[in-house]
PDB file of N, CA and C in Angstrom:
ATOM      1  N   UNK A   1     -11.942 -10.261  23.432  1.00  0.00           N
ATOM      2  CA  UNK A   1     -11.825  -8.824  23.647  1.00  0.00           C
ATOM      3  C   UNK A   1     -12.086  -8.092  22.338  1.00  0.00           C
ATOM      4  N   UNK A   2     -12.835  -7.308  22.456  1.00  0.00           N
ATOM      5  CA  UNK A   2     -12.638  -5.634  21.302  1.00  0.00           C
ATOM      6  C   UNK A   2     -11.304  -5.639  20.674  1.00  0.00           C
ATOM      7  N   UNK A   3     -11.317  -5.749  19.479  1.00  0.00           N
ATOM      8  CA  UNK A   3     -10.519  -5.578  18.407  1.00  0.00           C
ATOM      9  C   UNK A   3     -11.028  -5.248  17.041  1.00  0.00           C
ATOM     10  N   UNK A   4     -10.104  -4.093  16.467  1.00  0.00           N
ATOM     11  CA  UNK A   4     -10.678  -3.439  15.505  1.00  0.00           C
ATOM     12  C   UNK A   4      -9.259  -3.950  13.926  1.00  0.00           C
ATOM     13  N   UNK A   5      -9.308  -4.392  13.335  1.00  0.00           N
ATOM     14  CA  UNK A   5      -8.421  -5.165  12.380  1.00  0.00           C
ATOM     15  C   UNK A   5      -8.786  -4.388  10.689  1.00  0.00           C
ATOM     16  N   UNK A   6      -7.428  -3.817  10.569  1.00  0.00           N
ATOM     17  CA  UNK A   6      -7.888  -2.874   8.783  1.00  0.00           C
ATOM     18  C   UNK A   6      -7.300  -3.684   8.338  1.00  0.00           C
ATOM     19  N   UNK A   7      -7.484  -3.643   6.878  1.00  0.00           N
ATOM     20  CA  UNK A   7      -7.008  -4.428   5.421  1.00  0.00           C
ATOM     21  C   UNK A   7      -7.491  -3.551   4.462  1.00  0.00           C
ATOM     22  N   UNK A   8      -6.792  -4.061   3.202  1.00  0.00           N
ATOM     23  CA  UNK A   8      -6.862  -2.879   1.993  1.00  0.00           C
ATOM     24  C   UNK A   8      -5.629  -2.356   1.758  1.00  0.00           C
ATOM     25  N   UNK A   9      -4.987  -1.398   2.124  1.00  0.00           N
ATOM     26  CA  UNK A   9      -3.650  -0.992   2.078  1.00  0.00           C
ATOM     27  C   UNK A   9      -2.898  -2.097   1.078  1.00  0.00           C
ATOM     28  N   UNK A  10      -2.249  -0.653   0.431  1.00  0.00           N
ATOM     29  CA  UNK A  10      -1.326  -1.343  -0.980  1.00  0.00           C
ATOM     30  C   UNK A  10      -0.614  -0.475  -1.595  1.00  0.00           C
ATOM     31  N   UNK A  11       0.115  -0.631  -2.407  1.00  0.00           N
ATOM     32  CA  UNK A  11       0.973  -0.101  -3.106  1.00  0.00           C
ATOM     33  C   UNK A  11       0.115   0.857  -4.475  1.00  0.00           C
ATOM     34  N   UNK A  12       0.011   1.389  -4.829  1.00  0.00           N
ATOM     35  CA  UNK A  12      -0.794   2.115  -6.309  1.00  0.00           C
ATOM     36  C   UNK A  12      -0.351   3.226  -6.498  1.00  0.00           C
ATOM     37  N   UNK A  13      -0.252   3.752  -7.874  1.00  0.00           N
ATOM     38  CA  UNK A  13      -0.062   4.624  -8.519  1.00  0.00           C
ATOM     39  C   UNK A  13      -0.804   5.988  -8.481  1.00  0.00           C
ATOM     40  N   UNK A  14      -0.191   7.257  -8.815  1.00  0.00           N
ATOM     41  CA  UNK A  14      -1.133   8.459  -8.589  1.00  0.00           C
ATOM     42  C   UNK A  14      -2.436   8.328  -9.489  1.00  0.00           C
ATOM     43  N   UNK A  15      -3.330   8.544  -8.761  1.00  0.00           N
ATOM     44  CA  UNK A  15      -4.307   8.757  -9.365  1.00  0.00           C
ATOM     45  C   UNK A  15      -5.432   7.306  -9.137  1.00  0.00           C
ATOM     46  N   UNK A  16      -4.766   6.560  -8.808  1.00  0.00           N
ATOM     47  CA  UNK A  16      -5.291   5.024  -8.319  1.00  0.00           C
ATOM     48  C   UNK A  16      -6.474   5.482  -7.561  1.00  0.00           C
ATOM     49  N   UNK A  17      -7.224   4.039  -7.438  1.00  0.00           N
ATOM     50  CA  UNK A  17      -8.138   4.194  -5.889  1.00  0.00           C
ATOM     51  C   UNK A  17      -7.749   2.614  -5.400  1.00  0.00           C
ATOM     52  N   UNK A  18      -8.401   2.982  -3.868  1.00  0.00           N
ATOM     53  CA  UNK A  18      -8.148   1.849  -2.889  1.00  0.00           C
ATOM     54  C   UNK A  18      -9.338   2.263  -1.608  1.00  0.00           C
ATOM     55  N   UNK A  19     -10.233   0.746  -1.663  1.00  0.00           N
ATOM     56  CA  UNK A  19     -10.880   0.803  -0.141  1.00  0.00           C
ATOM     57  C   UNK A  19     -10.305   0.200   0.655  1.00  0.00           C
ATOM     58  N   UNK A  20     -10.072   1.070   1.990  1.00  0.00           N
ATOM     59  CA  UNK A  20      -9.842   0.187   3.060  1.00  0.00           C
ATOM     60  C   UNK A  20     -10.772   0.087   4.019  1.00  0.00           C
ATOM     61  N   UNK A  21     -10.742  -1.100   5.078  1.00  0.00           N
ATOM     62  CA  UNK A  21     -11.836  -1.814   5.885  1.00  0.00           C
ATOM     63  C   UNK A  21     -11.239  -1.722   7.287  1.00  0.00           C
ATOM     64  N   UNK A  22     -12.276  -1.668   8.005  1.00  0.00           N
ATOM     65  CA  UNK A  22     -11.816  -2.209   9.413  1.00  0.00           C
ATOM     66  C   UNK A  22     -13.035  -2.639  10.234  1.00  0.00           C
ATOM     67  N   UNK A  23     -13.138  -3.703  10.533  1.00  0.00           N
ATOM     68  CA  UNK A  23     -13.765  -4.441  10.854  1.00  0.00           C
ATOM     69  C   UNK A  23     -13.587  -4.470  12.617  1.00  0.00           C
ATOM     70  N   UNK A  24     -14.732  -4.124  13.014  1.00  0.00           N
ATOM     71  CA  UNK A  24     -14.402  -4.082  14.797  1.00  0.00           C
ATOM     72  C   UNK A  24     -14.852  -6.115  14.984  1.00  0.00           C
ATOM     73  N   UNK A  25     -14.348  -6.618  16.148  1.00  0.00           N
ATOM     74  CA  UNK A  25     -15.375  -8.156  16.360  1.00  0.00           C
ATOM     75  C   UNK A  25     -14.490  -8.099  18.174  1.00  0.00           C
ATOM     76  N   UNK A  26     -15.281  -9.146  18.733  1.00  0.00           N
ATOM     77  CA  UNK A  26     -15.416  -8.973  19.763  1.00  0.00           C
ATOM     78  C   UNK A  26     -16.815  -8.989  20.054  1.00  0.00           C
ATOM     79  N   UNK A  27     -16.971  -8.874  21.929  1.00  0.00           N
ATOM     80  CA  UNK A  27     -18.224  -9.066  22.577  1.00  0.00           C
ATOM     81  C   UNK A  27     -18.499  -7.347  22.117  1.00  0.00           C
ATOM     82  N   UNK A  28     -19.677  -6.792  21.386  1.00  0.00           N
ATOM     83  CA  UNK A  28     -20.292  -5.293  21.391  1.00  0.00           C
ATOM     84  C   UNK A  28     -21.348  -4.917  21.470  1.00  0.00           C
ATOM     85  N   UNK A  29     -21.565  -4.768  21.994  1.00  0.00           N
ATOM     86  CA  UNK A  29     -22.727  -3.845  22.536  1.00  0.00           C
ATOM     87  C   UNK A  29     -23.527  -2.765  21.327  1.00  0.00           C
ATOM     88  N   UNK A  30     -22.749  -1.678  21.269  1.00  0.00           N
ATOM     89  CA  UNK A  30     -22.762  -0.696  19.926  1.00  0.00           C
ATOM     90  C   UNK A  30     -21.687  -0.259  20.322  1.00  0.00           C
ATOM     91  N   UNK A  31     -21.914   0.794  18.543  1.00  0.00           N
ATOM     92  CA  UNK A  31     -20.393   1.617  17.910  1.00  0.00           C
ATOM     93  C   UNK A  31     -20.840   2.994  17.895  1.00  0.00           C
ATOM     94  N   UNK A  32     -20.400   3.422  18.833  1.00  0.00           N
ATOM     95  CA  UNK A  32     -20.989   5.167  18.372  1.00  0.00           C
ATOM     96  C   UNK A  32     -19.882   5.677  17.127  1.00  0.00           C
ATOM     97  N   UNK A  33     -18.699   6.780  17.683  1.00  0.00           N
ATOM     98  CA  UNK A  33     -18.449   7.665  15.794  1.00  0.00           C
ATOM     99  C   UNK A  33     -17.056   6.948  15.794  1.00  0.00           C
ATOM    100  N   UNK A  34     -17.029   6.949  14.588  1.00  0.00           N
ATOM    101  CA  UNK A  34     -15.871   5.872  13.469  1.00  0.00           C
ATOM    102  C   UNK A  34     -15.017   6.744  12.997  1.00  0.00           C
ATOM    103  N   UNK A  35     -13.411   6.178  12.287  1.00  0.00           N
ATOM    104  CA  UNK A  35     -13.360   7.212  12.143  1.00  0.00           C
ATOM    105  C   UNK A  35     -11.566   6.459  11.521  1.00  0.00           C
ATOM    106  N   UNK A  36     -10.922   7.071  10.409  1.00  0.00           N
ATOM    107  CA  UNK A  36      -9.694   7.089  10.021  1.00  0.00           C
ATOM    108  C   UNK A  36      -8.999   8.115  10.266  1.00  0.00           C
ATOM    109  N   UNK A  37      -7.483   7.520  10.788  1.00  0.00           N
ATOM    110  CA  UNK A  37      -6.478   8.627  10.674  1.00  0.00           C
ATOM    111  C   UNK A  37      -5.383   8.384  10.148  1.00  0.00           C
ATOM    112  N   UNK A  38      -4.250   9.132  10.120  1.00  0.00           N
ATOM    113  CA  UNK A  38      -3.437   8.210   8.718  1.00  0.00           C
ATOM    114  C   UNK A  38      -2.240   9.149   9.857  1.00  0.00           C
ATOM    115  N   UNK A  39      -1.074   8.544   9.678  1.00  0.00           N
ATOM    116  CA  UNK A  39       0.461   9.053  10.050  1.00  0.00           C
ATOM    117  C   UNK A  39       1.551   8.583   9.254  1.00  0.00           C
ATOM    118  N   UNK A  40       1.794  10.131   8.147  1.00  0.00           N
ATOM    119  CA  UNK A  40       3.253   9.698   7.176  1.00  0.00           C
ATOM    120  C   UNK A  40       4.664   9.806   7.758  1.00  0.00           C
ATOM    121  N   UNK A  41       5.472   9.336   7.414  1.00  0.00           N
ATOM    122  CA  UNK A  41       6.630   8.773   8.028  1.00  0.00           C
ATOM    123  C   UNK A  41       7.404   9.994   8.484  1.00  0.00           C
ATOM    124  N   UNK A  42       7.100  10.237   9.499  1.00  0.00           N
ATOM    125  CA  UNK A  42       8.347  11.729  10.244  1.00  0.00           C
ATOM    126  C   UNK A  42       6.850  12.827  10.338  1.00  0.00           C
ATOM    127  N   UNK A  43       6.027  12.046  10.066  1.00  0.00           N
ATOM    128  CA  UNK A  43       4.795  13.100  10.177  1.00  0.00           C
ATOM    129  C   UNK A  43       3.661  12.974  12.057  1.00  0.00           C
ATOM    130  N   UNK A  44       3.239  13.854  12.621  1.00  0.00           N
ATOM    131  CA  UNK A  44       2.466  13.564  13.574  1.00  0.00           C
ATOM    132  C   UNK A  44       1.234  12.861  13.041  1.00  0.00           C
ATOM    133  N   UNK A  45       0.170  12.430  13.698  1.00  0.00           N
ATOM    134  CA  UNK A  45      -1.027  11.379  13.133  1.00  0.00           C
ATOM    135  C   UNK A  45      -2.045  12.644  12.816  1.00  0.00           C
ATOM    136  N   UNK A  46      -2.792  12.082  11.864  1.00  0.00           N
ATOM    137  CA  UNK A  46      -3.840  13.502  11.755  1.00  0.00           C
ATOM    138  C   UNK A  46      -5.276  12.604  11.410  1.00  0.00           C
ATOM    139  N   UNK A  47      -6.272  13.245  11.963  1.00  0.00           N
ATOM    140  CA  UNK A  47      -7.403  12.794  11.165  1.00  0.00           C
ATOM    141  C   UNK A  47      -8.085  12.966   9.873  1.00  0.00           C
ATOM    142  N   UNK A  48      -8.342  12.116   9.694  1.00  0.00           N
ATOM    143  CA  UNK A  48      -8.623  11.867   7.625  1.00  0.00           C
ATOM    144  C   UNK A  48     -10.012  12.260   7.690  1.00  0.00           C
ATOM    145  N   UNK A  49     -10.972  10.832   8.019  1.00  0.00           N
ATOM    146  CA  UNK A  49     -12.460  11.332   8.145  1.00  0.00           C
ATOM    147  C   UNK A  49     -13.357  10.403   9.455  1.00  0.00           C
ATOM    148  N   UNK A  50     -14.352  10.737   9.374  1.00  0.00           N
ATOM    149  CA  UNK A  50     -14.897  10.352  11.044  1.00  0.00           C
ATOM    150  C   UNK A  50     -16.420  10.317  10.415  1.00  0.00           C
ATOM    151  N   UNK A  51     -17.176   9.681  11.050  1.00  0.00           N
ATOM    152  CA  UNK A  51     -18.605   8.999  10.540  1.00  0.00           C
ATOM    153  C   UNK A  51     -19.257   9.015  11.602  1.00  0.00           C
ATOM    154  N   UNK A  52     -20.641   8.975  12.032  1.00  0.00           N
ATOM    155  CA  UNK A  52     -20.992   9.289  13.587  1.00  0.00           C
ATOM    156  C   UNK A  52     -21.888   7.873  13.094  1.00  0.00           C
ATOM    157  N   UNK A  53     -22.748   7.161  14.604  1.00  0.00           N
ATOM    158  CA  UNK A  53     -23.510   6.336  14.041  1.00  0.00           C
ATOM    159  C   UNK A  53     -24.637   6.140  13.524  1.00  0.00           C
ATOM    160  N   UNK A  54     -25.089   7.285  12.898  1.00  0.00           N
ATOM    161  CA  UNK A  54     -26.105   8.043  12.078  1.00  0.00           C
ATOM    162  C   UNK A  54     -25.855   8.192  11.121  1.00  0.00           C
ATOM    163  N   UNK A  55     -24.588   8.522  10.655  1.00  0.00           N
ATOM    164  CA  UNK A  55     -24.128   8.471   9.353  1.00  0.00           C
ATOM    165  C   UNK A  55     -23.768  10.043   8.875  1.00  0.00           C
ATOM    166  N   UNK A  56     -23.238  10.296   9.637  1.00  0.00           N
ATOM    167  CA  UNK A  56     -22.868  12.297   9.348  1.00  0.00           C
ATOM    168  C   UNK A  56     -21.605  11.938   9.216  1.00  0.00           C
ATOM    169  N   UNK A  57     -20.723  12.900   8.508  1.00  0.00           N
ATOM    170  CA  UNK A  57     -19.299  12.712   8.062  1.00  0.00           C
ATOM    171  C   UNK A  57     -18.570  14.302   8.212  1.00  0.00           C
ATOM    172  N   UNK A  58     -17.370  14.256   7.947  1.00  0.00           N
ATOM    173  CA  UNK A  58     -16.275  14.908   8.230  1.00  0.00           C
ATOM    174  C   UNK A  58     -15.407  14.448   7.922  1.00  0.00           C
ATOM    175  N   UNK A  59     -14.577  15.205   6.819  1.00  0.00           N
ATOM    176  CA  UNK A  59     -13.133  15.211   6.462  1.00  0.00           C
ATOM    177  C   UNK A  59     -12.473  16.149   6.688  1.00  0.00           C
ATOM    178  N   UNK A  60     -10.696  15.871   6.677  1.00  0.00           N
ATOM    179  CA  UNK A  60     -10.209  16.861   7.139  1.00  0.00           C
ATOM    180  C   UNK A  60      -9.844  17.541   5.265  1.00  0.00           C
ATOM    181  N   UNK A  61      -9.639  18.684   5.187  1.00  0.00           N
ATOM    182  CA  UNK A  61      -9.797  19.662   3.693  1.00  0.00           C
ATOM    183  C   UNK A  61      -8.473  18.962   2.726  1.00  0.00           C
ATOM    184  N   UNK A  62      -7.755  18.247   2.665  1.00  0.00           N
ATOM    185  CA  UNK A  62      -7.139  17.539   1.834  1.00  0.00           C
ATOM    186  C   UNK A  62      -7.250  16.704   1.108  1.00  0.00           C
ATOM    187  N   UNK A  63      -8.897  15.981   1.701  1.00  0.00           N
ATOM    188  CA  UNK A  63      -9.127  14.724   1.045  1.00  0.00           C
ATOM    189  C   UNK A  63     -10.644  14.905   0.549  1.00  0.00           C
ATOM    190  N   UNK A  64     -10.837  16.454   0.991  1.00  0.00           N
ATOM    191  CA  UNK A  64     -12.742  15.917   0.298  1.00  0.00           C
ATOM    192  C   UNK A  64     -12.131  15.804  -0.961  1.00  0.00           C
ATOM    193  N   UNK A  65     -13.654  15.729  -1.291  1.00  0.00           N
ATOM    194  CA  UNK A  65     -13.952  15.093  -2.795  1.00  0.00           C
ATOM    195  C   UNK A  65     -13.418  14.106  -3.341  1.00  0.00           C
ATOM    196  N   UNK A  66     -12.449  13.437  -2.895  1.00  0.00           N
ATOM    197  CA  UNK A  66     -11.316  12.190  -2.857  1.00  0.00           C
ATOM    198  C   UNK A  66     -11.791  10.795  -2.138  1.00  0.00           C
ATOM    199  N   UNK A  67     -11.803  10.990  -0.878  1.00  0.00           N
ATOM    200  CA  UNK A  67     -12.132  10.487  -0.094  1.00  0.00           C
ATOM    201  C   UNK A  67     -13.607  10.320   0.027  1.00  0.00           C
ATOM    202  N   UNK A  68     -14.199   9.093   0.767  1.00  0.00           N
ATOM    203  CA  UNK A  68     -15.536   9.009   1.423  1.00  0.00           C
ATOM    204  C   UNK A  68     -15.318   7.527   2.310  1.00  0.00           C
ATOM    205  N   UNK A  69     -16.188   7.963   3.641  1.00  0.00           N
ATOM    206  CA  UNK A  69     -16.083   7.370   4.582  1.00  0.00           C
ATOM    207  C   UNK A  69     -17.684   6.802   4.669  1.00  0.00           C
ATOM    208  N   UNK A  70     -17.389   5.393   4.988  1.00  0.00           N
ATOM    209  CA  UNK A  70     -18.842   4.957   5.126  1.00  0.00           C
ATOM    210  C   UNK A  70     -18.713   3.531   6.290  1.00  0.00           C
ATOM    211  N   UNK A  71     -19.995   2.803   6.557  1.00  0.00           N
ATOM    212  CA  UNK A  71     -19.744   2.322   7.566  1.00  0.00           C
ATOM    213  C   UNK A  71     -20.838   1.401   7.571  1.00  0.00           C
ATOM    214  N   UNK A  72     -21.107  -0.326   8.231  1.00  0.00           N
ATOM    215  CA  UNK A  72     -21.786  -1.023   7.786  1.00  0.00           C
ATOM    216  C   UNK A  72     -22.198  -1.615   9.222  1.00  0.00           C
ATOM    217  N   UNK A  73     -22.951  -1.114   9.756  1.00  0.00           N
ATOM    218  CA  UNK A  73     -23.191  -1.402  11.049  1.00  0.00           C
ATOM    219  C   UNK A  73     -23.634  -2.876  11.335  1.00  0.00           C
ATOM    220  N   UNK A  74     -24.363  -3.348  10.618  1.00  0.00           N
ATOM    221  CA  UNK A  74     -24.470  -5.139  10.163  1.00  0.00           C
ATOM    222  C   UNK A  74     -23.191  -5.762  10.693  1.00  0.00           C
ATOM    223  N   UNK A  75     -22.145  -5.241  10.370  1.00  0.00           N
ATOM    224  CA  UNK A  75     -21.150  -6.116  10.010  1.00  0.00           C
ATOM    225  C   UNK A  75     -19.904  -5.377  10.822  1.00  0.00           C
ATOM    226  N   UNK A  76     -20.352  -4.266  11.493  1.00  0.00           N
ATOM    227  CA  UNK A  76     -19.386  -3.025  12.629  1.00  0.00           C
ATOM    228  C   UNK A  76     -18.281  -2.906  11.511  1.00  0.00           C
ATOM    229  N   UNK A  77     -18.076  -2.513  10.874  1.00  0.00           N
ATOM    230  CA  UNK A  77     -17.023  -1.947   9.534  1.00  0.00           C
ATOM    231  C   UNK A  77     -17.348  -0.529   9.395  1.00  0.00           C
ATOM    232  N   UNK A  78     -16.164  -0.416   8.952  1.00  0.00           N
ATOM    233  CA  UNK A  78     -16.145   1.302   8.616  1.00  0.00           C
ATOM    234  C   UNK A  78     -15.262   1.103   7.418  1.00  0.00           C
ATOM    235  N   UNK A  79     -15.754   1.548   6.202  1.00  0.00           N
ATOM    236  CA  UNK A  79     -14.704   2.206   5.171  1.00  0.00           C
ATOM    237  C   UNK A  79     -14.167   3.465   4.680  1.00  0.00           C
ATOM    238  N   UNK A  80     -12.941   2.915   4.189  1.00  0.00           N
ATOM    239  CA  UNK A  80     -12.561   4.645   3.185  1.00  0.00           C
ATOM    240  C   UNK A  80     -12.176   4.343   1.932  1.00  0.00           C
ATOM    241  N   UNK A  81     -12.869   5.025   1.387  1.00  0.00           N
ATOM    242  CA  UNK A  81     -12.756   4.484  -0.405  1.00  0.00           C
ATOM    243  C   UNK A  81     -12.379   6.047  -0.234  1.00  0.00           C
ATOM    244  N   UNK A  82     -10.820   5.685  -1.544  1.00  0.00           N
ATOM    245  CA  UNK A  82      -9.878   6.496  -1.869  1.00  0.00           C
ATOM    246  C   UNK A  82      -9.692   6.776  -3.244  1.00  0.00           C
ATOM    247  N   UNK A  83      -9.968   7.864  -3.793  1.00  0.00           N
ATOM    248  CA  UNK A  83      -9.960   7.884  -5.469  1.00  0.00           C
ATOM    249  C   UNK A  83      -9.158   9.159  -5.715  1.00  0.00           C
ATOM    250  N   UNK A  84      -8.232   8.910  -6.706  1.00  0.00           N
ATOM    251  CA  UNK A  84      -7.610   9.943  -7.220  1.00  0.00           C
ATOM    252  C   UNK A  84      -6.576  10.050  -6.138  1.00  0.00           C
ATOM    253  N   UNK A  85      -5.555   8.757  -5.545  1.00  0.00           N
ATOM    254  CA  UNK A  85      -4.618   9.302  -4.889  1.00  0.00           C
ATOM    255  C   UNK A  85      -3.504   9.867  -5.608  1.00  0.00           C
ATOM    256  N   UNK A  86      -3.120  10.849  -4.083  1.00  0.00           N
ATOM    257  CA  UNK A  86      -1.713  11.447  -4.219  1.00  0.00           C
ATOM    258  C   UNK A  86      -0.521  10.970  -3.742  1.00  0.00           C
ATOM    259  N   UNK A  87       0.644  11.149  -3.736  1.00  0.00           N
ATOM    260  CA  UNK A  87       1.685  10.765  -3.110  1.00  0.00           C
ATOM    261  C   UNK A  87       1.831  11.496  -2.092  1.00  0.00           C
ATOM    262  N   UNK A  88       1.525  12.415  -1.353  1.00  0.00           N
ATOM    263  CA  UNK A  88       1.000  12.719  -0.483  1.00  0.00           C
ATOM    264  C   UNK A  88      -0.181  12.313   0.607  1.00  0.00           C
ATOM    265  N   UNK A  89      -0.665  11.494  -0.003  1.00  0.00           N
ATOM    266  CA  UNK A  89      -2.029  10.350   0.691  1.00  0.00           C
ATOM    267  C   UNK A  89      -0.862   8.752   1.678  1.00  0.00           C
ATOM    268  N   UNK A  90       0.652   8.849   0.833  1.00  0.00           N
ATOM    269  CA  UNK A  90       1.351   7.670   1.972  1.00  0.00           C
ATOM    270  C   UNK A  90       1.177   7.997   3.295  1.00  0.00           C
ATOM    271  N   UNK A  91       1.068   7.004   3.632  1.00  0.00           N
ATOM    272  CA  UNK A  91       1.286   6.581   5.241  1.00  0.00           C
ATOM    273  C   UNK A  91       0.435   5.740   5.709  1.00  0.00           C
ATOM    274  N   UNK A  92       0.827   5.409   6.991  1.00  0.00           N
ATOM    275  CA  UNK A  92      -0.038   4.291   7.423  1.00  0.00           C
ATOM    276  C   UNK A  92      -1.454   4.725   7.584  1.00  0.00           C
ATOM    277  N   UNK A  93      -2.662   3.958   7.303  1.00  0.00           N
ATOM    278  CA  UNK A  93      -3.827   4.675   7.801  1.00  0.00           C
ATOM    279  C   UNK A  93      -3.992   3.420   8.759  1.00  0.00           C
ATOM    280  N   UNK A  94      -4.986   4.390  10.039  1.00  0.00           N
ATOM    281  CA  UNK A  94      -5.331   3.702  11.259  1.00  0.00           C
ATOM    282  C   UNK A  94      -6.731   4.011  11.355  1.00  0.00           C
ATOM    283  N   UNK A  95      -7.682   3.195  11.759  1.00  0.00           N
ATOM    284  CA  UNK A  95      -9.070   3.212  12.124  1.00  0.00           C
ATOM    285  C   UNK A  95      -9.718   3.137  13.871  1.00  0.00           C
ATOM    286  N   UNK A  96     -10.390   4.295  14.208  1.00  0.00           N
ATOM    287  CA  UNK A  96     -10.523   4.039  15.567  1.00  0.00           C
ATOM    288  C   UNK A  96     -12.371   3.836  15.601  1.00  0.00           C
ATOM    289  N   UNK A  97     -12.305   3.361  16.722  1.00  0.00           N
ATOM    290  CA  UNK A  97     -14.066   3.354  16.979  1.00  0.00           C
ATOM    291  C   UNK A  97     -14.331   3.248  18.216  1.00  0.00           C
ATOM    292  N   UNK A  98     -15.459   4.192  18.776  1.00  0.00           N
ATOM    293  CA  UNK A  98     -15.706   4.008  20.265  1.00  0.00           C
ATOM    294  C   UNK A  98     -16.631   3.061  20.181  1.00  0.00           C
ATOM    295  N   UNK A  99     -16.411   1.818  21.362  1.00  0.00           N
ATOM    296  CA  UNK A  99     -17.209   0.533  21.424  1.00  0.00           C
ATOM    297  C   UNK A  99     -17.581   0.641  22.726  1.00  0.00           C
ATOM    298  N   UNK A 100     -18.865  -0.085  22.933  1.00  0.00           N
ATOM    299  CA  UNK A 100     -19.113  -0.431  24.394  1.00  0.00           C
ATOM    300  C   UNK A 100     -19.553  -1.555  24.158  1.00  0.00           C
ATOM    301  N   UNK A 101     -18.612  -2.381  25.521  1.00  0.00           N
ATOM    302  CA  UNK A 101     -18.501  -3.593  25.042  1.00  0.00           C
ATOM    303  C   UNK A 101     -19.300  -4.545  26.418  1.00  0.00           C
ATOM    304  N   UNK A 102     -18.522  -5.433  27.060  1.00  0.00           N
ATOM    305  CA  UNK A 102     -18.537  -5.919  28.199  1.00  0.00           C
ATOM    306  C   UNK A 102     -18.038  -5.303  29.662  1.00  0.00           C
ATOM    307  N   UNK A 103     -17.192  -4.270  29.210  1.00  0.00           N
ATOM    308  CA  UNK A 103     -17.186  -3.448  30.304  1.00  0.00           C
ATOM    309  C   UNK A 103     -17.684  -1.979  30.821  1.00  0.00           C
ATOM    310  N   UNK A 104     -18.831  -2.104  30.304  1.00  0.00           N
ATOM    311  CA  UNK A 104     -20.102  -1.589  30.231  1.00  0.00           C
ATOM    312  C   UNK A 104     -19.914  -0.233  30.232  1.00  0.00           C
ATOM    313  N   UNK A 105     -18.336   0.553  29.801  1.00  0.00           N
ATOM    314  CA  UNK A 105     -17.976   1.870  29.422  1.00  0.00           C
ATOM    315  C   UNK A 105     -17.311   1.649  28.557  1.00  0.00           C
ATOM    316  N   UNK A 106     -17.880   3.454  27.823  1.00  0.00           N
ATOM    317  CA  UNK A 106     -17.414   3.684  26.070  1.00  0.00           C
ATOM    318  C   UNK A 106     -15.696   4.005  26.396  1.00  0.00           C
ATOM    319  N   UNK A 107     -15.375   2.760  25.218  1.00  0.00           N
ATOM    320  CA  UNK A 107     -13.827   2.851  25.017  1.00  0.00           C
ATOM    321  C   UNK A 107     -13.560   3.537  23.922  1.00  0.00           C
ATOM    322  N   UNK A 108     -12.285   4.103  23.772  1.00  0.00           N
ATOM    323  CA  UNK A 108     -12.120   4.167  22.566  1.00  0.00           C
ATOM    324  C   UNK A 108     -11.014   2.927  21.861  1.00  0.00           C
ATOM    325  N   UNK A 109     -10.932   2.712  20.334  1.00  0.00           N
ATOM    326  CA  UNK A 109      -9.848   1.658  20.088  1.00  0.00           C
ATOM    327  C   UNK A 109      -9.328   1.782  19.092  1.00  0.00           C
ATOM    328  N   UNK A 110      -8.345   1.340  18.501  1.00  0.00           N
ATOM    329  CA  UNK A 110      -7.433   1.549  17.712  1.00  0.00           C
ATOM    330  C   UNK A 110      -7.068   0.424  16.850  1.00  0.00           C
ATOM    331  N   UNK A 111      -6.679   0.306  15.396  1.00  0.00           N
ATOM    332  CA  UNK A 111      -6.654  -0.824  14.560  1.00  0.00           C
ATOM    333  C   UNK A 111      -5.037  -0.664  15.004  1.00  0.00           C
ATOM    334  N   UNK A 112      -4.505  -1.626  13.676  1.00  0.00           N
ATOM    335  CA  UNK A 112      -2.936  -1.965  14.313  1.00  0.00           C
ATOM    336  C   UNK A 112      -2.304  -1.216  12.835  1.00  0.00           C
ATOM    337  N   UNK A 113      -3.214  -0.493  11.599  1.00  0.00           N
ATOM    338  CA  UNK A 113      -2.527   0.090  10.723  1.00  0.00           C
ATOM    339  C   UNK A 113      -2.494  -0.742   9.147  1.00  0.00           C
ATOM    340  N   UNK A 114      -2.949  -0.063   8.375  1.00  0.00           N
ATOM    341  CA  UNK A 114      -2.435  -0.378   6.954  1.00  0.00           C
ATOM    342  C   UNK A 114      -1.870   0.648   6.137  1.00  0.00           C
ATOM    343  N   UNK A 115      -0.851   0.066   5.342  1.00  0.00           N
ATOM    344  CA  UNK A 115       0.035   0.854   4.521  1.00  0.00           C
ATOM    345  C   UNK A 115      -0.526   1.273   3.374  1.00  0.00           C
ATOM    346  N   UNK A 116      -0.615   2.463   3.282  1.00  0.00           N
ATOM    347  CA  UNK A 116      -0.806   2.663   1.821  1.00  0.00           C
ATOM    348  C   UNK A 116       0.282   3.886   1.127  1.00  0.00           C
ATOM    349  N   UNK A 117       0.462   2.963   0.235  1.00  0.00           N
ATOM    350  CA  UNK A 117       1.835   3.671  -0.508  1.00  0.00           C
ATOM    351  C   UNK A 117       1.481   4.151  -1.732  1.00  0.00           C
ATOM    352  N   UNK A 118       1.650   5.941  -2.299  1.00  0.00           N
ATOM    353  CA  UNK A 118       1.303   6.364  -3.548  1.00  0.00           C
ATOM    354  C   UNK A 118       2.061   6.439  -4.120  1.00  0.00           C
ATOM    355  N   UNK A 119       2.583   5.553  -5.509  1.00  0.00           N
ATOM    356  CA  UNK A 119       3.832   6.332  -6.123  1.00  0.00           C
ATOM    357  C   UNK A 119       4.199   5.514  -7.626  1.00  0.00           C
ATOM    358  N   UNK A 120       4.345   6.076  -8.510  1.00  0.00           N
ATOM    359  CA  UNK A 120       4.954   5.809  -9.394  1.00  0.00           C
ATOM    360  C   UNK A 120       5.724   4.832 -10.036  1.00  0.00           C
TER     361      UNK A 120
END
């Protein structure tokens, strides 16, 4: 089955950077738009940035210039390379991607979460 699996997430200091990955595998077909969202602790989930499969981007206004989202269709990965975090950047980040797979309609899916912790 479709499964989308992040790694990267870690502990670092302000001002640090960190890429994280998520790797879709499974039976796929294609990946149409990609995409991170992050949820801090007592916080609702919000979207970070989103990648189409063309390669157009969108962040949400907290993280340009910080952030960049990219994506390796070879290999169905999507990254977010993170520079200059804040302590405000904690929380879990989550990666979604619409796949069409074997059941021959676009799903959407969800990773299971990596931590990334900013702080001192």
């Amino acid at each position: 089955q479709v499964q989308l699996v992040e790694s990267g997430g870690a502990l670092v200091q302000p001002g640090g950077s960190l890429r994280l990955s998520c790797a879709a595998s499974g039976i796929i077909f294609s990946i149409n738009n990609m995409g991170w969202y992050r949820q801090a602790a007592g916080k609702q989930r919000e979207l970070v940035a989103t990648i189409t499969s063309g390669g157009g981007t969108n962040y949400v206004d907290s993280v340009k210039g910080r952030f960049t989202i990219s994506r390796d269709n070879a290999k169905n990965t999507v990254y977010l390379q993170m520079n200059s975090l804040k302590p405000e950047d904690t929380a879990v980040y989550y990666c979604n991607a619409e796949i069409l797979g074997v059941s021959s309609v676009w799903r959407n899916y969800w990773g299971q979460g990596t931590q990334v912790t900013v702080s001192s």
